[in-house]
Protein backbone atom coordinates (compact mmCIF):
# COMPACT_ATOMS: atom_id res chain seq x y z
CA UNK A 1 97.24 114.08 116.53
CA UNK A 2 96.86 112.93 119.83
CA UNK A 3 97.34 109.00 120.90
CA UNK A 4 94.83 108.17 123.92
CA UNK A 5 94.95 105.71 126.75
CA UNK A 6 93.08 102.74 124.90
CA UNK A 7 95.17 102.98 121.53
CA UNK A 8 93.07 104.94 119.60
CA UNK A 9 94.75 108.11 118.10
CA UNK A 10 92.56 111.52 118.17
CA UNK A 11 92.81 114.02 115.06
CA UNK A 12 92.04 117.67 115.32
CA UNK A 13 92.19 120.25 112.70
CA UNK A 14 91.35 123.94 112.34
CA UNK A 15 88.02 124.24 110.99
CA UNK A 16 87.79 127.98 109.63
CA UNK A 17 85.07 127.80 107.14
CA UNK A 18 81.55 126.19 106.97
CA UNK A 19 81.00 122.42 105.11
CA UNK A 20 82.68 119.24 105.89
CA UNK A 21 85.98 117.67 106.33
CA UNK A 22 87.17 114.32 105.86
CA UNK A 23 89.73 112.61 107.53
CA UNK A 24 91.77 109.19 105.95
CA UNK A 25 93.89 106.96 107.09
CA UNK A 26 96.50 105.04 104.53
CA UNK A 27 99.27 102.48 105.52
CA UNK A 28 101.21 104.22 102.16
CA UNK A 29 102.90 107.34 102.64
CA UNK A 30 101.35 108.46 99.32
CA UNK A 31 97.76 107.46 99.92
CA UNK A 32 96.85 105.16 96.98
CA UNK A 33 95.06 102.59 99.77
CA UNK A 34 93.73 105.68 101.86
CA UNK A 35 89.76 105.61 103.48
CA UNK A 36 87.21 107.83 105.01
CA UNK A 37 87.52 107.34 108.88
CA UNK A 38 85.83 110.21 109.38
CA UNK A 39 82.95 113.10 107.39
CA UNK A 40 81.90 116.12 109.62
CA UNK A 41 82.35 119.78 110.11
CA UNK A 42 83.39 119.28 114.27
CA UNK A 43 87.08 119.30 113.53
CA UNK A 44 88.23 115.80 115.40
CA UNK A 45 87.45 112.72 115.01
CA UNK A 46 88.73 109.50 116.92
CA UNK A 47 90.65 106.82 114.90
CA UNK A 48 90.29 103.31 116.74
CA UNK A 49 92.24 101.22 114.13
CA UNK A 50 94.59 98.76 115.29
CA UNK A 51 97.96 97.63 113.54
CA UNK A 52 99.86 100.51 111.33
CA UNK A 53 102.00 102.46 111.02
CA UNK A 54 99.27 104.73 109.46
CA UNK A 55 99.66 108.18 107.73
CA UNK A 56 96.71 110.81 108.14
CA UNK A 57 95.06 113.39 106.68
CA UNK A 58 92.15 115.77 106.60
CA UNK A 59 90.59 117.28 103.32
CA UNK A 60 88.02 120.04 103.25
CA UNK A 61 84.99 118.34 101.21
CA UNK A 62 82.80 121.36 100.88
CA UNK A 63 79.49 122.78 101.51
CA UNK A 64 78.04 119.42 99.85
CA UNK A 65 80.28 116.90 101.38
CA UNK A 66 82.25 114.28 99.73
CA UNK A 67 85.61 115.67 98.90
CA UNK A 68 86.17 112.03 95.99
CA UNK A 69 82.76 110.39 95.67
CA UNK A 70 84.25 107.23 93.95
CA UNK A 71 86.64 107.21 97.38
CA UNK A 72 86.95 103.88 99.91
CA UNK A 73 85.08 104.47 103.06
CA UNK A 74 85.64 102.50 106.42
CA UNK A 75 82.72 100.16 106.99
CA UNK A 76 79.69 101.82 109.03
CA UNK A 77 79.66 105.20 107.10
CA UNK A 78 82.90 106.52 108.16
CA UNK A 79 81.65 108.81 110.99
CA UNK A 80 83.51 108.47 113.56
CA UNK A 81 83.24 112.00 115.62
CA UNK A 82 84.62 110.96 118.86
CA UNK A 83 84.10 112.34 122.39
């Protein structure tokens, strides 16, 4: 986890097997309010949320995608790659 210049905080993972990953974001250490910011198989994405403190994490989703299907995603799809 990386924060940038303009606020925005970049997340990179180790991606060591084919499908998708998703990254959320929660303001609760335990993350009951968590959402998709992110669904790819690139291994970063770039989080441009204001406010926080926020807690991260990235969960392997599988071949088909969609780690939770009934989870929250951030507004516009939730694919935020990043440069």
């Amino acid at each position: 986890m990386k924060r940038l210049a303009n606020g925005s905080v970049r997340l990179e993972w180790q991606h060591y097997f084919t499908g998708i990953c998703e990254a959320r974001r929660a303001s609760r250490p335990d993350f009951s309010d968590a959402v998709v910011i992110a669904s790819n198989t690139l291994g970063y994405c770039i989080d441009t949320a204001t406010g926080g403190p926020w807690y991260y994490r990235v969960d392997y989703a599988g071949d088909l995608g969609r780690a939770d299907p009934d989870e929250k995603r951030e507004p516009g799809g939730g694919h935020r790659p990043g440069p």
